[in-house]
Protein backbone atom coordinates (compact mmCIF):
# COMPACT_ATOMS: atom_id res chain seq x y z
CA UNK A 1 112.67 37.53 -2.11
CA UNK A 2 109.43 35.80 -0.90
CA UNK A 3 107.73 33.28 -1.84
CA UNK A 4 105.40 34.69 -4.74
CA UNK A 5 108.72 36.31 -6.37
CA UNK A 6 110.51 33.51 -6.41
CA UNK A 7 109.53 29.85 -5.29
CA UNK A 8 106.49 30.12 -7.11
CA UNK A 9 108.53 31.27 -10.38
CA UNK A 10 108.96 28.04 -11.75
CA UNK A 11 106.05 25.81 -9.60
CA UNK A 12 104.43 25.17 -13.01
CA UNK A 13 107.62 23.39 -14.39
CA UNK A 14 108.56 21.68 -11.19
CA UNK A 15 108.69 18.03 -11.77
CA UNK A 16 108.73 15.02 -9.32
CA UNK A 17 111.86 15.19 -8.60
CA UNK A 18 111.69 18.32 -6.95
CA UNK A 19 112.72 18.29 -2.93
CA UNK A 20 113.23 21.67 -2.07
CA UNK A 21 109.94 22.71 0.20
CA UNK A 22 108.20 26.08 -0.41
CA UNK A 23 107.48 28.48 2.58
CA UNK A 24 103.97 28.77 3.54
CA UNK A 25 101.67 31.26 1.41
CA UNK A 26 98.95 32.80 1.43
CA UNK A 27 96.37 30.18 -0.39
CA UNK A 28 93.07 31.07 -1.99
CA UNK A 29 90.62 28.49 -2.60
CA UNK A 30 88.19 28.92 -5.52
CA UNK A 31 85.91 26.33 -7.94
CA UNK A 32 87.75 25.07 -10.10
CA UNK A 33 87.23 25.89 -14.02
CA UNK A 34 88.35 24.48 -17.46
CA UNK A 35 91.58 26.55 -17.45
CA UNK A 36 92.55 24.86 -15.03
CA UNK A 37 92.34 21.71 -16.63
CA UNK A 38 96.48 21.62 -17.74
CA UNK A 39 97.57 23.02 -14.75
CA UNK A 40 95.41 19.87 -12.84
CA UNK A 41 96.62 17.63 -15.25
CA UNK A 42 100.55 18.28 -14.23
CA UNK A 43 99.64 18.01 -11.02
CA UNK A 44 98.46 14.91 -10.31
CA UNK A 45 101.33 14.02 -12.62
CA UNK A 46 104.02 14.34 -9.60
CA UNK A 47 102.00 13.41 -6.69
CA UNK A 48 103.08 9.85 -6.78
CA UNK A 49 101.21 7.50 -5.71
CA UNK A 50 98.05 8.94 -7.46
CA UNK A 51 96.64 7.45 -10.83
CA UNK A 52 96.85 10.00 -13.89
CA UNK A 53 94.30 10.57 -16.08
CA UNK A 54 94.00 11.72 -19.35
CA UNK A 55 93.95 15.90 -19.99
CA UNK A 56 90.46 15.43 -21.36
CA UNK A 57 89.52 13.68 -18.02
CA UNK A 58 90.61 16.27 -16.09
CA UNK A 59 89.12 18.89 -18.05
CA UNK A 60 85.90 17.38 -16.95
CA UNK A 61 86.61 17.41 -13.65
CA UNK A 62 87.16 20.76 -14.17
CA UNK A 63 83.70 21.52 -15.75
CA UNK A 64 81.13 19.40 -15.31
CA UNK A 65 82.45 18.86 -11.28
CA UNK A 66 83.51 21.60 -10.64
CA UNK A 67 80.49 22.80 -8.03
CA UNK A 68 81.92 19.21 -6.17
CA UNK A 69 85.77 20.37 -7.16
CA UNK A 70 87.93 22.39 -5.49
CA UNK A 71 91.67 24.81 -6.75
CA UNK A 72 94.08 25.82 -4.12
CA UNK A 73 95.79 28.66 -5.62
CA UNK A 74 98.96 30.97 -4.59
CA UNK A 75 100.00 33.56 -7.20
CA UNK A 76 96.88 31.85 -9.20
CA UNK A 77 99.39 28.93 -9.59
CA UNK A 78 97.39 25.45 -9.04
CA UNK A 79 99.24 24.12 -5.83
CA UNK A 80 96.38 22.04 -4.72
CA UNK A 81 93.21 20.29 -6.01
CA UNK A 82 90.52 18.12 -4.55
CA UNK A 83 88.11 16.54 -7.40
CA UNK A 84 84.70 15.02 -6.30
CA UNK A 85 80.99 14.42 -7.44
CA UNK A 86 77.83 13.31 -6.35
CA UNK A 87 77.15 9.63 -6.64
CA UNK A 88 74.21 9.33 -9.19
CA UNK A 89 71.90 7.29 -7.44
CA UNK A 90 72.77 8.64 -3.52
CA UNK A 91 73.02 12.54 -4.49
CA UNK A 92 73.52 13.15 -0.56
CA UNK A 93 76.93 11.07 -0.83
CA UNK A 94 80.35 13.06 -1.80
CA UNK A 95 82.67 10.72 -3.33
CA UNK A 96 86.49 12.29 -3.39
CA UNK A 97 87.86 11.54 -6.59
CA UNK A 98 91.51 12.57 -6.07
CA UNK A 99 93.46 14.57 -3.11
CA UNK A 100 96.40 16.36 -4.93
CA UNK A 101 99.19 18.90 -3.25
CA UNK A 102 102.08 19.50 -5.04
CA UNK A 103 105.13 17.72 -3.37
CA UNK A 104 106.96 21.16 -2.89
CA UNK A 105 103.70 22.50 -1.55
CA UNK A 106 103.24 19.83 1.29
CA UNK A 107 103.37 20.03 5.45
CA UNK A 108 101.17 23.41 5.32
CA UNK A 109 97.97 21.85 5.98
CA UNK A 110 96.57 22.53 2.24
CA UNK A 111 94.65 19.02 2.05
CA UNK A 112 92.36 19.54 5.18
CA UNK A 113 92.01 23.28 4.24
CA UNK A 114 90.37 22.27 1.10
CA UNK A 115 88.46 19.67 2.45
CA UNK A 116 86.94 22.41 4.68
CA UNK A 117 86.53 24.52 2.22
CA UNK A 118 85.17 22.28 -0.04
CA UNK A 119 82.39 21.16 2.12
CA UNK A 120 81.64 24.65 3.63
CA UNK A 121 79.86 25.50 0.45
CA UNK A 122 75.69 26.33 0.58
CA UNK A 123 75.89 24.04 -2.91
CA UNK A 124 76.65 20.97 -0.81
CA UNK A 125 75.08 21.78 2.67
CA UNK A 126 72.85 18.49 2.03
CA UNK A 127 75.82 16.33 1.78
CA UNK A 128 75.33 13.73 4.22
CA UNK A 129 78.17 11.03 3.57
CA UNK A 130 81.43 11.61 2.15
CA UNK A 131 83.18 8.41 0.19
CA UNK A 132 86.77 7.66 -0.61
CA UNK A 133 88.94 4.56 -1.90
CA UNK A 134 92.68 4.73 0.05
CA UNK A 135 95.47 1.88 -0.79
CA UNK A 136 96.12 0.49 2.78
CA UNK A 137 99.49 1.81 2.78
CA UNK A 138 98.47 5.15 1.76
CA UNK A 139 99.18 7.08 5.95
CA UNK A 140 98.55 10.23 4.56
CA UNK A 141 95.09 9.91 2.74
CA UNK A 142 94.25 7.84 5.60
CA UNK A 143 95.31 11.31 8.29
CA UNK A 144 93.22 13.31 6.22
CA UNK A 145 90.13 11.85 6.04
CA UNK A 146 90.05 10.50 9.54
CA UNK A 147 91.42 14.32 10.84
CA UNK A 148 88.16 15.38 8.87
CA UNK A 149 85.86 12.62 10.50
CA UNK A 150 86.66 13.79 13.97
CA UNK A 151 86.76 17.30 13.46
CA UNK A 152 83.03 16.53 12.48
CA UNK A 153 82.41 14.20 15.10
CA UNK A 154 81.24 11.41 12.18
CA UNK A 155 81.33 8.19 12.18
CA UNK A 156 83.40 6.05 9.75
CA UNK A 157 82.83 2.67 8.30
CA UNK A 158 85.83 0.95 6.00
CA UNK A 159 85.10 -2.01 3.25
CA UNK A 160 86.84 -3.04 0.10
CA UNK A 161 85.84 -1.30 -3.12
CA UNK A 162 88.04 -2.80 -5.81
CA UNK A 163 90.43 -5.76 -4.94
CA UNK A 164 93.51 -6.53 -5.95
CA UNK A 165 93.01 -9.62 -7.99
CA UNK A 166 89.00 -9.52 -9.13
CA UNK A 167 89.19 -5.53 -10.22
CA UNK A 168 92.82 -4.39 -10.53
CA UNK A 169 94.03 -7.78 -12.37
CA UNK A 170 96.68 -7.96 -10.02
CA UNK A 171 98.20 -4.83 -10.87
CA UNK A 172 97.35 -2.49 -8.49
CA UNK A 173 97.05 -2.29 -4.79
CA UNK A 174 92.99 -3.06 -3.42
CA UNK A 175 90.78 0.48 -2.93
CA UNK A 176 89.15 0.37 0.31
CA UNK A 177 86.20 2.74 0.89
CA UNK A 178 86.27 4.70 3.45
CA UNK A 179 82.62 5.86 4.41
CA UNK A 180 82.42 9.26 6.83
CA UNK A 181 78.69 10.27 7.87
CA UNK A 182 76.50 10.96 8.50
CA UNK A 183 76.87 14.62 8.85
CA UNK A 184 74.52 16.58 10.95
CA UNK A 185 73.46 19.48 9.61
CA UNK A 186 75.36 22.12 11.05
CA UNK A 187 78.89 19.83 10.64
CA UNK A 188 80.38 22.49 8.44
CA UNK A 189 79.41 25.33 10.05
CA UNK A 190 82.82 25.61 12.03
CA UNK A 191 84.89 24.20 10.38
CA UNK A 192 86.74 26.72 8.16
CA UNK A 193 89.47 28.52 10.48
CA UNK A 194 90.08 32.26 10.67
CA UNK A 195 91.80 33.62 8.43
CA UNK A 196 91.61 31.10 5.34
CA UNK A 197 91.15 32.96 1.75
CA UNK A 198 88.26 31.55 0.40
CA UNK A 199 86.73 32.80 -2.42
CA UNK A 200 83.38 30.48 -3.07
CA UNK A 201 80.73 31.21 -5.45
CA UNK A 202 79.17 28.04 -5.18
């Protein structure tokens, strides 16, 4: 039985604790929409170490961002999101919200593919900068968005955002931004491989 028949049976109910890995499948990346707002909502649940957020927070990321917003879907379940906007005042900046791949869901590249995906779009072809916040001792946010850099041949800059003490109160780990640009125009044009399912209307 393959992976749609089976693995994917239960992906909606998986929790955290969940080790077994899924084979690779074929993934189809798509806007998010308000549906997907529950399905979002468990996800970020069991990818440790990201922050939740309420349901009603995630159904706006799921509406009013969803042109900056990206599903990865197999089976049309929700196996990986990426959640972005514009920053008001620099429209030409991307800031990533949240990176999310379900734990069982992991090793097959799904991050980067959205990322590409996500930034291949005509809606965002005057993106110039991308923005982030990573914990230091967060190695796999850190591979991503630095994989993405170079595949783009952009420059990166680091600061802190939020620190430990002043923002967080001492209860949560400094955000450092991680600045990637700026893009030339044609930075996207290559960068979604053969063979990825996208289906884009934006």
């Amino acid at each position: 039985m393959g992976f749609a028949n089976a693995a994917l049976l239960g992906l909606t109910e998986l929790t955290q604790h969940s080790k077994a890995a899924l084979p690779p499948v074929a993934t189809q990346f798509s806007p998010l929409t308000p549906f997907d707002g529950p399905a979002l909502h468990r996800l970020v649940e069991v990818c440790t170490p990201l922050d939740t957020n309420s349901l009603y927070c995630n159904l706006l990321q799921s509406s009013h961002f969803a042109a900056t917003s990206i599903a990865a879907k197999a089976e049309d379940v929700l196996i990986g999101s990426i959640t972005g906007y514009r920053i008001p005042e620099r429209p030409d900046t991307l800031f990533i919200w949240q990176v999310a791949v379900h734990p069982q869901a992991r090793g097959q590249g799904i991050a980067i593919r959205m990322l590409r995906a996500l930034m291949a779009r005509p809606s965002l072809a005057d993106i110039r900068f991308i923005e982030t916040t990573i914990t230091e001792d967060n190695s796999a946010s850190w591979r991503l968005f630095l994989k993405f850099a170079d595949e783009c041949s952009a420059e990166t800059q680091r600061s802190i955002m939020f620190e430990k003490a002043q923002h967080f109160d001492g209860h949560h780990d400094s955000e450092q931004l991680l600045r990637i640009g700026p893009f030339a125009e044609e930075s996207f044009a290559h960068i979604n491989h053969p063979g990825e399912l996208v289906h884009e209307n934006l």
